[in-house]
C-alpha atoms as a PDB file:
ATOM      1  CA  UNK A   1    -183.428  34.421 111.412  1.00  0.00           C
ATOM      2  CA  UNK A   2    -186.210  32.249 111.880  1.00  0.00           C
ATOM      3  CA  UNK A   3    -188.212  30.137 109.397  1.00  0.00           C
ATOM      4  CA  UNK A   4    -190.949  32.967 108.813  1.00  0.00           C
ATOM      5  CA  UNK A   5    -187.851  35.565 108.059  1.00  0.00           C
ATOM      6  CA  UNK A   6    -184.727  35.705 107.080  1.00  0.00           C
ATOM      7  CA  UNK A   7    -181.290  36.935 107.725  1.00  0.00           C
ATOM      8  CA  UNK A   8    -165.924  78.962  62.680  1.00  0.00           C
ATOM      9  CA  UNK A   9    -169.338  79.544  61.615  1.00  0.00           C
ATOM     10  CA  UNK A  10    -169.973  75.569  61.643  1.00  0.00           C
ATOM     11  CA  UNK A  11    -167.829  75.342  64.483  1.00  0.00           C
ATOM     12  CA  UNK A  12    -170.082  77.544  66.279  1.00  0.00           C
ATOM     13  CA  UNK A  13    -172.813  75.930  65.403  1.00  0.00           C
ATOM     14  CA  UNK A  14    -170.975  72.482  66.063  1.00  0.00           C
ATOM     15  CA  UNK A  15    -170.585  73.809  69.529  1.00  0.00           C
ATOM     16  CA  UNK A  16    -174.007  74.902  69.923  1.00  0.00           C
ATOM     17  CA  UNK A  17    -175.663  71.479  69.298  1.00  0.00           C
ATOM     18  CA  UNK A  18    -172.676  69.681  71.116  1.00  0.00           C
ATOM     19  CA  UNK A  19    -174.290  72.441  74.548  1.00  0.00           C
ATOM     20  CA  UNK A  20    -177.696  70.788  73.260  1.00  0.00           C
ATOM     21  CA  UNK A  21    -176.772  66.916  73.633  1.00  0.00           C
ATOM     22  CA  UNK A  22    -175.268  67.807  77.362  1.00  0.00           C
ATOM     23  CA  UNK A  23    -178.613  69.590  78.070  1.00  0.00           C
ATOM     24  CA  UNK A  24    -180.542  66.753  76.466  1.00  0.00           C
ATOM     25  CA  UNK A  25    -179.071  64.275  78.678  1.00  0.00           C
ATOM     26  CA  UNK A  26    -179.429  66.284  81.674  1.00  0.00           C
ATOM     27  CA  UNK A  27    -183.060  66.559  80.508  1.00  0.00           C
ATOM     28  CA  UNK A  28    -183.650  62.778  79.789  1.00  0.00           C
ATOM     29  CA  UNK A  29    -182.276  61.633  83.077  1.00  0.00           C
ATOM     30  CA  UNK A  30    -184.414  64.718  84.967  1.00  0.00           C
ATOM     31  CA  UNK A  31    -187.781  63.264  83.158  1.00  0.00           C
ATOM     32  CA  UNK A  32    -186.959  59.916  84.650  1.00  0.00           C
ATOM     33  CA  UNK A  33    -186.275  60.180  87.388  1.00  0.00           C
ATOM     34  CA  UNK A  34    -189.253  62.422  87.754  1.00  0.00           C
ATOM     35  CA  UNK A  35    -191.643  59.682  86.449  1.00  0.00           C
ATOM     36  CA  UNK A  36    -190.131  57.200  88.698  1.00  0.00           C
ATOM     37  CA  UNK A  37    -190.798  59.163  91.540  1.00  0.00           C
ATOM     38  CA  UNK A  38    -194.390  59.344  90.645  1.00  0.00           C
ATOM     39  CA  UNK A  39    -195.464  55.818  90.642  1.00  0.00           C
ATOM     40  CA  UNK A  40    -196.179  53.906  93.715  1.00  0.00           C
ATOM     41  CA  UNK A  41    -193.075  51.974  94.216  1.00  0.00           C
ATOM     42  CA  UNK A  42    -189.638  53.765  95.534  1.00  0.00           C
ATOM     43  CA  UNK A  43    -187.631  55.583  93.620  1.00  0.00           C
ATOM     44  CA  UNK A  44    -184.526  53.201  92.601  1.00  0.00           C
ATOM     45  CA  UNK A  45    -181.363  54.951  92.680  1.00  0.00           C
ATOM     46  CA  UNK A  46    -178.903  54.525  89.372  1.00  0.00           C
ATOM     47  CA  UNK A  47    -176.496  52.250  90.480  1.00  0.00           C
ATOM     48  CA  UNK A  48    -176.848  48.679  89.659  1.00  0.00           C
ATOM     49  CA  UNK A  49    -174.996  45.862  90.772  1.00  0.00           C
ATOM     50  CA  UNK A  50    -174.619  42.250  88.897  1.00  0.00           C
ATOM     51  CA  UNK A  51    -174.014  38.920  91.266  1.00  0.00           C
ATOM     52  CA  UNK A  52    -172.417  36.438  88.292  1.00  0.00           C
ATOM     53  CA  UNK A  53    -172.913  32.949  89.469  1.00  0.00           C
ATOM     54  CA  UNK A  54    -172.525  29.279  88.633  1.00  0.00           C
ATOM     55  CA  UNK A  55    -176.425  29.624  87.769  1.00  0.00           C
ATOM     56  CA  UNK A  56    -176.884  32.606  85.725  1.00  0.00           C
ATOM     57  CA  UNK A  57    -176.509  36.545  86.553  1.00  0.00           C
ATOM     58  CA  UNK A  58    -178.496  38.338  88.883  1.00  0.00           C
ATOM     59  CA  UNK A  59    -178.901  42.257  88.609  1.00  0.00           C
ATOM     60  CA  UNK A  60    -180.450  44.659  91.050  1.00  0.00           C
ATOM     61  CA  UNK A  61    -180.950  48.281  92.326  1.00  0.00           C
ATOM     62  CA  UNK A  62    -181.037  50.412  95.180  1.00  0.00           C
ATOM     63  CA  UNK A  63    -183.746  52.323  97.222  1.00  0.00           C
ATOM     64  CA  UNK A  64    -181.688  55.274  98.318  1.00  0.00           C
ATOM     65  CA  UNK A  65    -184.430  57.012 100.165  1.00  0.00           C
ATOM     66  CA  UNK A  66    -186.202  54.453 101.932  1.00  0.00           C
ATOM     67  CA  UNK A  67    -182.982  53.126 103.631  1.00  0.00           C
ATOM     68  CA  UNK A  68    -179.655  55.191 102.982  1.00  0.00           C
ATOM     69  CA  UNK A  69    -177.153  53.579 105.332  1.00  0.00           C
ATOM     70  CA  UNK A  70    -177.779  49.948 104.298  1.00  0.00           C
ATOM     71  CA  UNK A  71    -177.749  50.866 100.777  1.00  0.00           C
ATOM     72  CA  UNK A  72    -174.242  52.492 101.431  1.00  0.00           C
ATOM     73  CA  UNK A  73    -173.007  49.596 103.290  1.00  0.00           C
ATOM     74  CA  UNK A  74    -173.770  46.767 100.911  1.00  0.00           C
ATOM     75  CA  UNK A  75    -172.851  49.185  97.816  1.00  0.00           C
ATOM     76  CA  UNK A  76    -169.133  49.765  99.271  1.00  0.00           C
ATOM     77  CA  UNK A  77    -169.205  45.558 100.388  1.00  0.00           C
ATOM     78  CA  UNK A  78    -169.786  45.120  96.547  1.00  0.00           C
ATOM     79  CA  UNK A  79    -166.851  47.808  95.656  1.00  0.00           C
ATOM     80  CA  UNK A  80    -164.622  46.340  97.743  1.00  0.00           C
ATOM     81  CA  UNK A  81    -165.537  42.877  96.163  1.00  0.00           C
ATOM     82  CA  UNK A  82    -166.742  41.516  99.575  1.00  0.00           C
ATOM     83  CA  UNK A  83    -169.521  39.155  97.910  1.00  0.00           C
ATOM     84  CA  UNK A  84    -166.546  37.690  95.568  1.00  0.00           C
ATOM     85  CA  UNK A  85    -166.663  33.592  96.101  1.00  0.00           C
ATOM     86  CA  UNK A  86    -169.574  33.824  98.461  1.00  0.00           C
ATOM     87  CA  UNK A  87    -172.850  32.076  98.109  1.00  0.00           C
ATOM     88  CA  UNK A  88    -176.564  31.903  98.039  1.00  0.00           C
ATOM     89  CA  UNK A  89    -176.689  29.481 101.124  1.00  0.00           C
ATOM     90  CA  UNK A  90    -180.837  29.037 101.279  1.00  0.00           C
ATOM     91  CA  UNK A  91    -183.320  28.694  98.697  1.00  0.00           C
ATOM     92  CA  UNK A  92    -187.283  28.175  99.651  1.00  0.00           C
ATOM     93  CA  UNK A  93    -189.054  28.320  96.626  1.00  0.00           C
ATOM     94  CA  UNK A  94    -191.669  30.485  96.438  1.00  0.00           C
ATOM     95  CA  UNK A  95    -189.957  32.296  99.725  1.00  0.00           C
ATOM     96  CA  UNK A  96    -186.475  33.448  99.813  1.00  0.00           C
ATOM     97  CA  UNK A  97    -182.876  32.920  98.086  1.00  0.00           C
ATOM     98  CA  UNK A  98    -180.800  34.440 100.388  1.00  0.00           C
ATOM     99  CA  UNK A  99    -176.953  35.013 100.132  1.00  0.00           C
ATOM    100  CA  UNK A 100    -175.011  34.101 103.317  1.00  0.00           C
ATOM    101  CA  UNK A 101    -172.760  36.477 105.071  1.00  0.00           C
ATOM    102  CA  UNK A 102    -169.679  37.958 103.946  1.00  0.00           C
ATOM    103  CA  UNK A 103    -167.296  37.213 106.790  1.00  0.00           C
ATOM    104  CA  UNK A 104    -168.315  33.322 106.673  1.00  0.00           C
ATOM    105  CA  UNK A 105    -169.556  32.656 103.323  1.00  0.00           C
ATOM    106  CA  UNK A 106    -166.631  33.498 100.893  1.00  0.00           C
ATOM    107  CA  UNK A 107    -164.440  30.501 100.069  1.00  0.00           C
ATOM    108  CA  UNK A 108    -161.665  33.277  99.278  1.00  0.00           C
ATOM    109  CA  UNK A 109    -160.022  34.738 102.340  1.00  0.00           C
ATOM    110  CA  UNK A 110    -160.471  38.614 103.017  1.00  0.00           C
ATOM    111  CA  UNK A 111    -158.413  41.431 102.946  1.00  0.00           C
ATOM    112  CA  UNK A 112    -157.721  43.978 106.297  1.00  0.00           C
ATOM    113  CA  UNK A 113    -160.434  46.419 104.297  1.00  0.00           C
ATOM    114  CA  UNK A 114    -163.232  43.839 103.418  1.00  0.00           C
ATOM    115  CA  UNK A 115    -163.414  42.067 106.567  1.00  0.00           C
ATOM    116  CA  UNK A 116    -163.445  45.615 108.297  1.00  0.00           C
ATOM    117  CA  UNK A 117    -166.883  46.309 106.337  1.00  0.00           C
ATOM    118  CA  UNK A 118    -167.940  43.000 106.553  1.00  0.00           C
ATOM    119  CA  UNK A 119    -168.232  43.283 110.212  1.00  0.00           C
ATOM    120  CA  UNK A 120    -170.061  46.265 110.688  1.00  0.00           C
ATOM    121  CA  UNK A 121    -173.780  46.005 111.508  1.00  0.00           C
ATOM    122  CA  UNK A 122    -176.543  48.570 110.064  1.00  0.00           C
ATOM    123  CA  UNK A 123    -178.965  50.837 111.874  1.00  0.00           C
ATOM    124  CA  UNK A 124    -182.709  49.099 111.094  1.00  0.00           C
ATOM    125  CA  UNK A 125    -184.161  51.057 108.385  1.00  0.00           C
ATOM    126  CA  UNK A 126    -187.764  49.746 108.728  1.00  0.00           C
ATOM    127  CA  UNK A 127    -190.164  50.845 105.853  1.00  0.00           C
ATOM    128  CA  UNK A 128    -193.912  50.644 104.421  1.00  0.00           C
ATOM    129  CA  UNK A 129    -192.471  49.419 101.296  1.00  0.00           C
ATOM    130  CA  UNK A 130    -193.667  45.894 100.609  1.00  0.00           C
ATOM    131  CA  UNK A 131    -191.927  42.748 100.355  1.00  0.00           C
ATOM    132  CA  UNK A 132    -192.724  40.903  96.822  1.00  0.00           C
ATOM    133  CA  UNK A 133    -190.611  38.490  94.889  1.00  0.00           C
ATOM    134  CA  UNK A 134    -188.026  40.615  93.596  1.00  0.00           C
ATOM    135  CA  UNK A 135    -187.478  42.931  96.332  1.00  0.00           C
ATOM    136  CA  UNK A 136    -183.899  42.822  98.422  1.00  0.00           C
ATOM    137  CA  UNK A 137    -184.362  42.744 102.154  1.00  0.00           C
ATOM    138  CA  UNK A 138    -181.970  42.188 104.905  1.00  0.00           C
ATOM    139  CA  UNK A 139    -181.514  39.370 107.222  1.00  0.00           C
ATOM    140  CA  UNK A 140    -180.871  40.115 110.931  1.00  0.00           C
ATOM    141  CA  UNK A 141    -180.844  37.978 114.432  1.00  0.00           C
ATOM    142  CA  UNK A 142    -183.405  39.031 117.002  1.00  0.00           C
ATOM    143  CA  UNK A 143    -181.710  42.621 117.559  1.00  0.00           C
ATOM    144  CA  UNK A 144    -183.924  45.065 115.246  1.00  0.00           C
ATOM    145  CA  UNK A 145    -180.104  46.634 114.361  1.00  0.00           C
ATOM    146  CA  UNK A 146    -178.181  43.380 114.122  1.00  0.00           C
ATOM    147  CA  UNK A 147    -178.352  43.130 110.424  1.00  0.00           C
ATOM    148  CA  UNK A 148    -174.857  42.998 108.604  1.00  0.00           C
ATOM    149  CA  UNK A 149    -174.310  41.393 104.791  1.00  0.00           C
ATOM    150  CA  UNK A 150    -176.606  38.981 104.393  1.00  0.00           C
ATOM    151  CA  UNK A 151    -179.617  39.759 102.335  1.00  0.00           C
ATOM    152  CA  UNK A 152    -182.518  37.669 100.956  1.00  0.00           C
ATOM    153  CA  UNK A 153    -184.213  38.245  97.141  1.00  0.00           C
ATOM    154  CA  UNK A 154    -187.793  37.308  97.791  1.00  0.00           C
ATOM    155  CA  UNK A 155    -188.753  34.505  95.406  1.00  0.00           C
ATOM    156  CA  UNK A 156    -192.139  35.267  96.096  1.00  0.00           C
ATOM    157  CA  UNK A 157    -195.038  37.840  98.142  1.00  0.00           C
ATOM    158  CA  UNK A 158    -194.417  37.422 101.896  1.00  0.00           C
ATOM    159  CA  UNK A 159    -196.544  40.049 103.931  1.00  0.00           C
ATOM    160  CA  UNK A 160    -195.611  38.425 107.169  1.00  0.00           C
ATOM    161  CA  UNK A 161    -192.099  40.141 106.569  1.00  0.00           C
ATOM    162  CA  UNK A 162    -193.317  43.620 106.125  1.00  0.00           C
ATOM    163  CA  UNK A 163    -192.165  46.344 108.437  1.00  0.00           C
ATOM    164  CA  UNK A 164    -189.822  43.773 110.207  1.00  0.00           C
ATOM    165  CA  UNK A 165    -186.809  43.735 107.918  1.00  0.00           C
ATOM    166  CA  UNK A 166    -185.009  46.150 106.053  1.00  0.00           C
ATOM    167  CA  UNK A 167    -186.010  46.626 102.061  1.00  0.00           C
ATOM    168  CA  UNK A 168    -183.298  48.014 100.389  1.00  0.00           C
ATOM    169  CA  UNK A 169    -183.317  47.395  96.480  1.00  0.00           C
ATOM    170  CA  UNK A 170    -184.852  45.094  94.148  1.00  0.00           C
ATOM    171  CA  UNK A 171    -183.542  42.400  91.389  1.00  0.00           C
ATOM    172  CA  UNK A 172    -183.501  44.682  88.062  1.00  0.00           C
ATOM    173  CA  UNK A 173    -182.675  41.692  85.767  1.00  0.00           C
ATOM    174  CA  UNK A 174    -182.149  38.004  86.135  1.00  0.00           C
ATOM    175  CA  UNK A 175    -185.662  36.705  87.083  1.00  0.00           C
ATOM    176  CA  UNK A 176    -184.573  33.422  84.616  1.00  0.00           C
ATOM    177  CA  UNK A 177    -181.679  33.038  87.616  1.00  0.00           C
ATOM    178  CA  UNK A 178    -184.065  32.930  90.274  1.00  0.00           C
ATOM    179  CA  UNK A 179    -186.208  30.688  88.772  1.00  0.00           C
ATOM    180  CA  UNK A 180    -183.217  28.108  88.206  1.00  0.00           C
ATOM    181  CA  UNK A 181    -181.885  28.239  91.762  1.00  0.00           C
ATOM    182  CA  UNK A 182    -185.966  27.694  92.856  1.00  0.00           C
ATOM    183  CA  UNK A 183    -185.764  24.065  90.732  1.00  0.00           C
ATOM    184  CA  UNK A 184    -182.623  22.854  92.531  1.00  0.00           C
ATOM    185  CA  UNK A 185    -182.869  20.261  95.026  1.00  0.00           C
ATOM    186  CA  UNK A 186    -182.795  20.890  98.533  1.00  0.00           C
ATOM    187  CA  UNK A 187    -182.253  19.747 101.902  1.00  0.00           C
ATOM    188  CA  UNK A 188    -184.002  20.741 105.275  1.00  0.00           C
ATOM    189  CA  UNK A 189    -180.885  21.795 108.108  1.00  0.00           C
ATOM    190  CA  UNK A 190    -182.919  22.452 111.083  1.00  0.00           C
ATOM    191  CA  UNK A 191    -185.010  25.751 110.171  1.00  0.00           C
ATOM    192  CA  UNK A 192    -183.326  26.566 106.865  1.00  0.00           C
ATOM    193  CA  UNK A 193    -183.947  25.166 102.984  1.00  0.00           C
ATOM    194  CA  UNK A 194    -180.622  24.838 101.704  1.00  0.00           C
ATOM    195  CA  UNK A 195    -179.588  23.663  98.374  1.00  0.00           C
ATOM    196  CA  UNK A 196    -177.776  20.686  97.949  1.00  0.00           C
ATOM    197  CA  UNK A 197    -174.531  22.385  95.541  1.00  0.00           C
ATOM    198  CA  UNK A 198    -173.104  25.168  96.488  1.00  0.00           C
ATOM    199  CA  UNK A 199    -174.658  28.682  94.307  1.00  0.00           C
ATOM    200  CA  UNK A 200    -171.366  30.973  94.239  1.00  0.00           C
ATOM    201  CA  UNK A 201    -171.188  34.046  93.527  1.00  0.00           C
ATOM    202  CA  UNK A 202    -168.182  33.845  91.062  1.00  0.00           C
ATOM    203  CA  UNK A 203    -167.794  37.661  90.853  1.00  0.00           C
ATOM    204  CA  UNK A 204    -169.595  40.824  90.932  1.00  0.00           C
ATOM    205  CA  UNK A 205    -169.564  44.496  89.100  1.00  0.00           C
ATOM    206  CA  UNK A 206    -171.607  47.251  89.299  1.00  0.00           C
ATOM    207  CA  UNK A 207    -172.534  50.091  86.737  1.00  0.00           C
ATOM    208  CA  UNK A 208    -174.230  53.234  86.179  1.00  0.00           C
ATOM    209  CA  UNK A 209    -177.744  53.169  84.518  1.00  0.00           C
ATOM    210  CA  UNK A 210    -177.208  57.402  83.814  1.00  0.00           C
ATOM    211  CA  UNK A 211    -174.326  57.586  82.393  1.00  0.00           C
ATOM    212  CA  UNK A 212    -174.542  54.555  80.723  1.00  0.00           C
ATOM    213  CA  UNK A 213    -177.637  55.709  78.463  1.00  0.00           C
ATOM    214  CA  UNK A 214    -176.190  59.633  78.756  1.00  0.00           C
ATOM    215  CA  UNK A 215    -173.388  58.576  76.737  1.00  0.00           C
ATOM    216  CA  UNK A 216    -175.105  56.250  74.311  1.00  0.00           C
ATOM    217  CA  UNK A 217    -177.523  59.265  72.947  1.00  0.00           C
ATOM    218  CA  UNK A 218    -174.527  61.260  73.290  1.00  0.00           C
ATOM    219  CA  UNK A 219    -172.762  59.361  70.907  1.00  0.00           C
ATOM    220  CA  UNK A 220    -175.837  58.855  68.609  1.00  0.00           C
ATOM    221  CA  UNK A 221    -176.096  62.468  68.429  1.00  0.00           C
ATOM    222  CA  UNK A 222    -172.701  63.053  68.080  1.00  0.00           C
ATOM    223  CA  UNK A 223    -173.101  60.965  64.907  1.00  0.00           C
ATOM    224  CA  UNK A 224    -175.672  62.594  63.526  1.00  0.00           C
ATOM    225  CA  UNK A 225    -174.127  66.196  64.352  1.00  0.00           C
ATOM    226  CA  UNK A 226    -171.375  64.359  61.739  1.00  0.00           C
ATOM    227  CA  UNK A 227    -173.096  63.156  58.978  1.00  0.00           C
ATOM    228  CA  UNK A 228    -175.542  66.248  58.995  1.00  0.00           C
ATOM    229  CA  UNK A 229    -172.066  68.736  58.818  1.00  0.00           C
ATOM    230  CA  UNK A 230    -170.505  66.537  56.370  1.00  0.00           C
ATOM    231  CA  UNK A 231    -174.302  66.939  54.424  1.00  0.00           C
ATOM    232  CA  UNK A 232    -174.006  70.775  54.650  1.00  0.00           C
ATOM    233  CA  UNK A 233    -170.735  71.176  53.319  1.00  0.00           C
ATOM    234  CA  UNK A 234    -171.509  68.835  50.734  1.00  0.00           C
ATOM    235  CA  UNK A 235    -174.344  71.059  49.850  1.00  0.00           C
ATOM    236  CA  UNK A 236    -172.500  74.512  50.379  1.00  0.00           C
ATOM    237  CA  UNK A 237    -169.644  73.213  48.185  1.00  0.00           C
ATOM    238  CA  UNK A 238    -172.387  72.649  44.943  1.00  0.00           C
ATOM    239  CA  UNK A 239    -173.584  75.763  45.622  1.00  0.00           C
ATOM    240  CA  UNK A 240    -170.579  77.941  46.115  1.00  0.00           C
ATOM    241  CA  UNK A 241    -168.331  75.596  43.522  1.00  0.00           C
END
């Protein structure tokens, strides 16, 4: 990559509401989605995945339908724990922080499974989406479908990039992070900003924004289903002593 890129009877009714909270959440999740899809930016898929490192946590998302085989390929890196002990190798501020590849970057040697992954290249999935600070975007070499697990988060607008390297996600949460690793001190090693301590990635997870807030209104509901039964027994019982 070069300097201008980058690599009963209640029971029934119990039952009833219970059929209501599933529908609810189905309903919820439908409406955003359906939202998301109708503002200008890509529609980002539900996974999310959290780098943890010596500088603060970084969380982002995917863009399933603007490029579907890179998004796979980096999701099952991170379920494998491929970016475990890596590191964020450049830093430009205003440009790129961009995580260095998982077959050389890890300080932790890799298992027969990880290294398998790690050394598989991706199809380029080029897109009209836009690259602005935030957005995830793979690093290649000079072959269009070279690119394999390093990525860059843009630390800033860079139009130059567009249409050249594959957007795949954007940082959800940990903007703070980014703005940390952008203070650091730096060196110049030929055409790359690197930063003078090492940014690991400690460890990584991932979750699941859908069922994550299906089950919390599930629960609330499922708590009020409670106290309002409990309320309605209370009342049937002064009425029918």
């Amino acid at each position: 990559m070069d300097d201008g890129g980058f690599g009963g009877k209640m029971l029934n009714r119990g039952s009833a509401l219970i059929g209501l909270i599933s529908c609810f959440c189905f309903h919820s999740a439908f409406l955003t989605n359906f939202v998301a899809a109708s503002s200008p930016d890509p529609l980002l898929g539900s996974a999310r995945v959290v780098f943890q490192t010596n500088y603060g946590d970084i969380e982002f998302g995917f863009y399933p339908t603007v490029a579907p085989k890179t998004v796979e390929h980096i999701f099952k890196l991170v379920r494998l724990g491929g970016y475990n002990t890596n590191h964020i190798f450049r830093v430009e501020k205003g440009f790129v922080a961009q995580v260095a590849d998982v077959a050389s970057g890890r300080s932790a040697p890799m298992n027969e499974e990880q290294r398998r992954e790690a050394e598989k290249t991706v199809v380029g999935e080029f897109s009209d989406v836009k690259h602005v600070r935030g957005i995830l975007s793979m690093g290649r070499h000079e072959d269009p479908n070279s690119a394999g697990s390093s990525f860059s988060m843009l630390l800033g607008d860079s139009p130059h990039l567009d249409g050249k390297y594959a957007i795949f996600g954007k940082v959800t949460k940990g903007d703070e992070t980014l703005k940390a690793l952008e203070e650091l001190p730096t060196r110049r090693e030929g055409i790359f900003v690197m930063p003078t301590e090492r940014i690991t990635i400690l460890s990584t997870y991932y979750y699941d924004t859908e069922m994550e807030n299906c089950e919390d209104t599930r629960s609330i509901m499922k708590r009020r289903l409670a106290a309002a039964a409990i309320e309605i027994e209370r009342q049937r019982m002064k009425c029918f002593p």
